[in-house]
C-alpha atoms as a PDB file:
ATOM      1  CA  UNK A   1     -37.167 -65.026-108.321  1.00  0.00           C
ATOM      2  CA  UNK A   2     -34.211 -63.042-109.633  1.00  0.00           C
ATOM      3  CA  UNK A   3     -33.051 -59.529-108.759  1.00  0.00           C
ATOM      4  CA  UNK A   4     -33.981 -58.688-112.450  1.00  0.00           C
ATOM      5  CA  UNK A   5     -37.636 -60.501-112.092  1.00  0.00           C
ATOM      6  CA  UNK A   6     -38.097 -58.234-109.329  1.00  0.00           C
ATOM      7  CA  UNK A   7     -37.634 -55.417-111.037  1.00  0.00           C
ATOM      8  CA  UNK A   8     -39.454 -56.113-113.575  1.00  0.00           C
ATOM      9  CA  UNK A   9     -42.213 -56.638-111.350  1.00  0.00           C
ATOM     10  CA  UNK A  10     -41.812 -53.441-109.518  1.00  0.00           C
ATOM     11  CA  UNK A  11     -41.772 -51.552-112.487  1.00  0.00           C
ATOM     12  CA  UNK A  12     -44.968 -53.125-113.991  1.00  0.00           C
ATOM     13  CA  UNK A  13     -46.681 -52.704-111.225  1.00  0.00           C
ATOM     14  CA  UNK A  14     -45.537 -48.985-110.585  1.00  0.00           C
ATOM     15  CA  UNK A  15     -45.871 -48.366-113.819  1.00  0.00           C
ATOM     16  CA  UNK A  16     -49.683 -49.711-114.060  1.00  0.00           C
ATOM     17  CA  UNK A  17     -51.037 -48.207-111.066  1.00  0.00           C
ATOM     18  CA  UNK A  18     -49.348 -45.043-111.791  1.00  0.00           C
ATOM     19  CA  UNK A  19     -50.882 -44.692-115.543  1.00  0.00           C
ATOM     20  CA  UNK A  20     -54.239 -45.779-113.757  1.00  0.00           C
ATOM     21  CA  UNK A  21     -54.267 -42.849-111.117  1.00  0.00           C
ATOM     22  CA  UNK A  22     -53.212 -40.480-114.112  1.00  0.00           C
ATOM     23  CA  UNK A  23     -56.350 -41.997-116.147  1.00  0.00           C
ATOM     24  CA  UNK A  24     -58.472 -41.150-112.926  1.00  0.00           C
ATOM     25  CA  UNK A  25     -57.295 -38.032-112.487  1.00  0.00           C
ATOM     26  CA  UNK A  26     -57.743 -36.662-116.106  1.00  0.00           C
ATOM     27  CA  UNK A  27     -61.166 -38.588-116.109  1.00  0.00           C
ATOM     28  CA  UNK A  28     -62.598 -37.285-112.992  1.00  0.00           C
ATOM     29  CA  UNK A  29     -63.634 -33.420-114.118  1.00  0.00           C
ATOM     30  CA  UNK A  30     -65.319 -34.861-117.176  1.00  0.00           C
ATOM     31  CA  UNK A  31     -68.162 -36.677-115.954  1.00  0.00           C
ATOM     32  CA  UNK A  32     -69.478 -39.847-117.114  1.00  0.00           C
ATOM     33  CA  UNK A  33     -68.031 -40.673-121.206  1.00  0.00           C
ATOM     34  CA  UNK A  34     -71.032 -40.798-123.376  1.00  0.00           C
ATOM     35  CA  UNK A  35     -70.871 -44.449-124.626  1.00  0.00           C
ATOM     36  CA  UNK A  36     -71.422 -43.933-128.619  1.00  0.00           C
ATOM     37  CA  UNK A  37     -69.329 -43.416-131.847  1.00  0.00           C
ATOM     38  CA  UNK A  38     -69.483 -40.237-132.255  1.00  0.00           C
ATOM     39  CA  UNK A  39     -68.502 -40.032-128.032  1.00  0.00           C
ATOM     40  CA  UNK A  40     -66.036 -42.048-128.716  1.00  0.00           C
ATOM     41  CA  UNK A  41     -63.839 -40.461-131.612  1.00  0.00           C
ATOM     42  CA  UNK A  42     -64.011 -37.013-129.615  1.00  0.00           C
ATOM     43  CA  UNK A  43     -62.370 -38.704-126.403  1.00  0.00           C
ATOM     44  CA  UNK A  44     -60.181 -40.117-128.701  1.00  0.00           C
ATOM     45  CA  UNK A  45     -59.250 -36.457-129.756  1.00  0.00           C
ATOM     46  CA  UNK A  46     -59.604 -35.126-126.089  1.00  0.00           C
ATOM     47  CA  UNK A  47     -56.624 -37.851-125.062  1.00  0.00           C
ATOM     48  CA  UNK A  48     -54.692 -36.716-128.048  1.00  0.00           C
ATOM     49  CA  UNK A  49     -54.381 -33.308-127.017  1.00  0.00           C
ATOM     50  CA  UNK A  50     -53.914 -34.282-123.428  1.00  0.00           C
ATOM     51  CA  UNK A  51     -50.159 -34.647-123.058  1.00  0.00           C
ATOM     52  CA  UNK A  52     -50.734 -35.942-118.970  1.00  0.00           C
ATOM     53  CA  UNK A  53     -52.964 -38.676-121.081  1.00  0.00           C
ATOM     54  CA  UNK A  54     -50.023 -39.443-124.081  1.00  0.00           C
ATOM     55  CA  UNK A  55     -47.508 -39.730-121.241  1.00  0.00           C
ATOM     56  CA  UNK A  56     -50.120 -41.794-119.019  1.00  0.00           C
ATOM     57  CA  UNK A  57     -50.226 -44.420-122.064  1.00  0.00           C
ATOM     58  CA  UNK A  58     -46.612 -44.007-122.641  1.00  0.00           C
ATOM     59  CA  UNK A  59     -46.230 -45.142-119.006  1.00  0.00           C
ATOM     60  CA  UNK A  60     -48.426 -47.990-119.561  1.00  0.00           C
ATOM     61  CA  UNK A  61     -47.008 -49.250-122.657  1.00  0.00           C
ATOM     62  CA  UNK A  62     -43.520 -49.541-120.655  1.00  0.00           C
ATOM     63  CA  UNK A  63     -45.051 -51.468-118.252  1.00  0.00           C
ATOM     64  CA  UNK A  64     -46.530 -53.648-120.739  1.00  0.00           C
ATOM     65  CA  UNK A  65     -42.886 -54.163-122.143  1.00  0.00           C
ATOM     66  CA  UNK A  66     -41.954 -54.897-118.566  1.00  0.00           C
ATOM     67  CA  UNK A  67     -44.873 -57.207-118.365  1.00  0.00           C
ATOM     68  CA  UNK A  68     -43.855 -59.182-121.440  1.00  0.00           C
ATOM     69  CA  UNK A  69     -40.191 -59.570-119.983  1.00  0.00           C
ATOM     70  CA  UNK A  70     -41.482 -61.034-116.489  1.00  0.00           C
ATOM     71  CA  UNK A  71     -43.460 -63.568-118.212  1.00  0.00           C
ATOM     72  CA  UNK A  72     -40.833 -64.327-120.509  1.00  0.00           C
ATOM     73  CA  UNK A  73     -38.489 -65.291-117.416  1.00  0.00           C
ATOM     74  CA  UNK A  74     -41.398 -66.335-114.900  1.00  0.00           C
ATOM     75  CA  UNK A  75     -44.515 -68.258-114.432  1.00  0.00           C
ATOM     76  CA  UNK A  76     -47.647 -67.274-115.523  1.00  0.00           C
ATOM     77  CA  UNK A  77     -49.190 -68.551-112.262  1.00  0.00           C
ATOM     78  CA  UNK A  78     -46.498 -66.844-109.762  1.00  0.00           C
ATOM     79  CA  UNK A  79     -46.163 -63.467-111.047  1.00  0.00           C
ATOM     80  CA  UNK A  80     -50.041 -62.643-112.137  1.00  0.00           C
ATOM     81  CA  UNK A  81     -51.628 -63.318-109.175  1.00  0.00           C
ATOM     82  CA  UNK A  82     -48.691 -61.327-106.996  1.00  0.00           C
ATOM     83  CA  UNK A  83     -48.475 -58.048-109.835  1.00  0.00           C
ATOM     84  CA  UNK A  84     -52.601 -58.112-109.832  1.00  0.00           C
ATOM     85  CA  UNK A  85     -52.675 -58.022-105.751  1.00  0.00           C
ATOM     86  CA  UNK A  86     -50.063 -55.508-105.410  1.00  0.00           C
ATOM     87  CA  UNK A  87     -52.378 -53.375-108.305  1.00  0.00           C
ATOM     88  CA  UNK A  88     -55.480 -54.110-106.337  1.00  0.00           C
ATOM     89  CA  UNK A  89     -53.526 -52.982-102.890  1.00  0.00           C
ATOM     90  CA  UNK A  90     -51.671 -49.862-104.388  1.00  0.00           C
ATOM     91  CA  UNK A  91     -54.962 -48.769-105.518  1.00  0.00           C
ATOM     92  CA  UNK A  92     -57.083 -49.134-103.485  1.00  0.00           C
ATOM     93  CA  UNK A  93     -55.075 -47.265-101.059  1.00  0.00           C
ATOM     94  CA  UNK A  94     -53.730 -44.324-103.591  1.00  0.00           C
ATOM     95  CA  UNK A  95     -57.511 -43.821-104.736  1.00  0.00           C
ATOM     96  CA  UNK A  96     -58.374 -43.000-101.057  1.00  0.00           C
ATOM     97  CA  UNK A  97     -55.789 -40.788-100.436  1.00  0.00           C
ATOM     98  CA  UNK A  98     -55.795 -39.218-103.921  1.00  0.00           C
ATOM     99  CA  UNK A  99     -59.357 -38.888-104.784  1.00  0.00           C
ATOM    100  CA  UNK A 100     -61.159 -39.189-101.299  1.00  0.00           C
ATOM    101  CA  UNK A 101     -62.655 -42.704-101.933  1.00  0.00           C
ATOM    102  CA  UNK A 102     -65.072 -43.839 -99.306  1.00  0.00           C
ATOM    103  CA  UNK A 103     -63.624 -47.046 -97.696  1.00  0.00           C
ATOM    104  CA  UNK A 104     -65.466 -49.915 -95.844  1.00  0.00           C
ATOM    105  CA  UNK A 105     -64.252 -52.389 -93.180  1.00  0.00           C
ATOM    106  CA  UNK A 106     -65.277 -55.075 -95.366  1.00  0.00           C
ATOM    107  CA  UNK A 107     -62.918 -53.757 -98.461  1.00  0.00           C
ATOM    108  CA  UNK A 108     -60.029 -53.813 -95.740  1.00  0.00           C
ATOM    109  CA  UNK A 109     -60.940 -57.064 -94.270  1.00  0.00           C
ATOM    110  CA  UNK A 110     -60.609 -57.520 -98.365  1.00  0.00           C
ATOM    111  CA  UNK A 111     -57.045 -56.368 -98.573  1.00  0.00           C
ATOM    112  CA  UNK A 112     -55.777 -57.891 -95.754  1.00  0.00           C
ATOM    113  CA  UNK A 113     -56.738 -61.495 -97.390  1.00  0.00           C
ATOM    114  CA  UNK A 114     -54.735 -60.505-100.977  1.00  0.00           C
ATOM    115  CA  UNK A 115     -52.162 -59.557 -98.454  1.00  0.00           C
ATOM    116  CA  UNK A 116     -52.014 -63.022 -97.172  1.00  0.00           C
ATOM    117  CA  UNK A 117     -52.394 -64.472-100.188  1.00  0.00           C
ATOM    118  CA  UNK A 118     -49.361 -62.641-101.529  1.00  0.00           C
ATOM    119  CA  UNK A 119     -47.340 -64.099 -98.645  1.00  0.00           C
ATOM    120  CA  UNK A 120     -48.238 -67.662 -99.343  1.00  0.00           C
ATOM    121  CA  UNK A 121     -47.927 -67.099-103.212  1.00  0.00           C
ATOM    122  CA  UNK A 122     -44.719 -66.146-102.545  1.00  0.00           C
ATOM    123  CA  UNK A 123     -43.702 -68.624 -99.527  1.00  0.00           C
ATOM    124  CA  UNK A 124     -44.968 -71.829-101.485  1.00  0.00           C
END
């Protein structure tokens, strides 16, 4: 994988788990969404006036441009599976630390296997 590749990479994932933590944060003082239309179109409005939410899109649209370079230089099956792992791991340790998250040994026991999974993704 190229220098560029990487890059790319990096900044998808930074840029997804980022905009994630942002959507978490704005999220978490609201409660749970009402699920309807008229729910809907006022969230809609809420994240309009929000400009932590317009630049937390923003954020995620770049990645998404980042994303669509990667793949257009990479294959599908190397760089999911390594950008979707390093999403999983980032978050899962950023929403502990961040927002308190309860943690079990079995989640880490989980980590530790997309860990090694990454290596031999990588190492094949």
């Amino acid at each position: 994988m190229s220098l560029t590749s990487i890059s790319l990479l990096l900044f998808a994932v930074a840029s997804a788990v980022s905009s994630q933590l942002i959507f978490k944060h704005w999220t978490s003082g609201l409660g749970a969404l009402p699920i309807s239309g008229s729910g809907t179109l006022a969230i809609i409005g809420r994240i309009l006036q929000s400009p932590l939410m317009l630049a937390a899109l923003f954020l995620y649209g770049l990645g998404f441009l980042s994303w669509v370079y990667l793949l257009s230089r990479n294959s599908l099956s190397l760089v999911y599976p390594v950008v979707l792992s390093l999403n999983i791991i980032l978050i899962f340790i950023f929403s502990r630390f961040l927002f308190h998250e309860t943690v079990s040994m079995l989640q880490m026991a989980g980590i530790a296997v997309i860990i090694a999974g990454i290596y031999i993704v990588f190492t094949a």
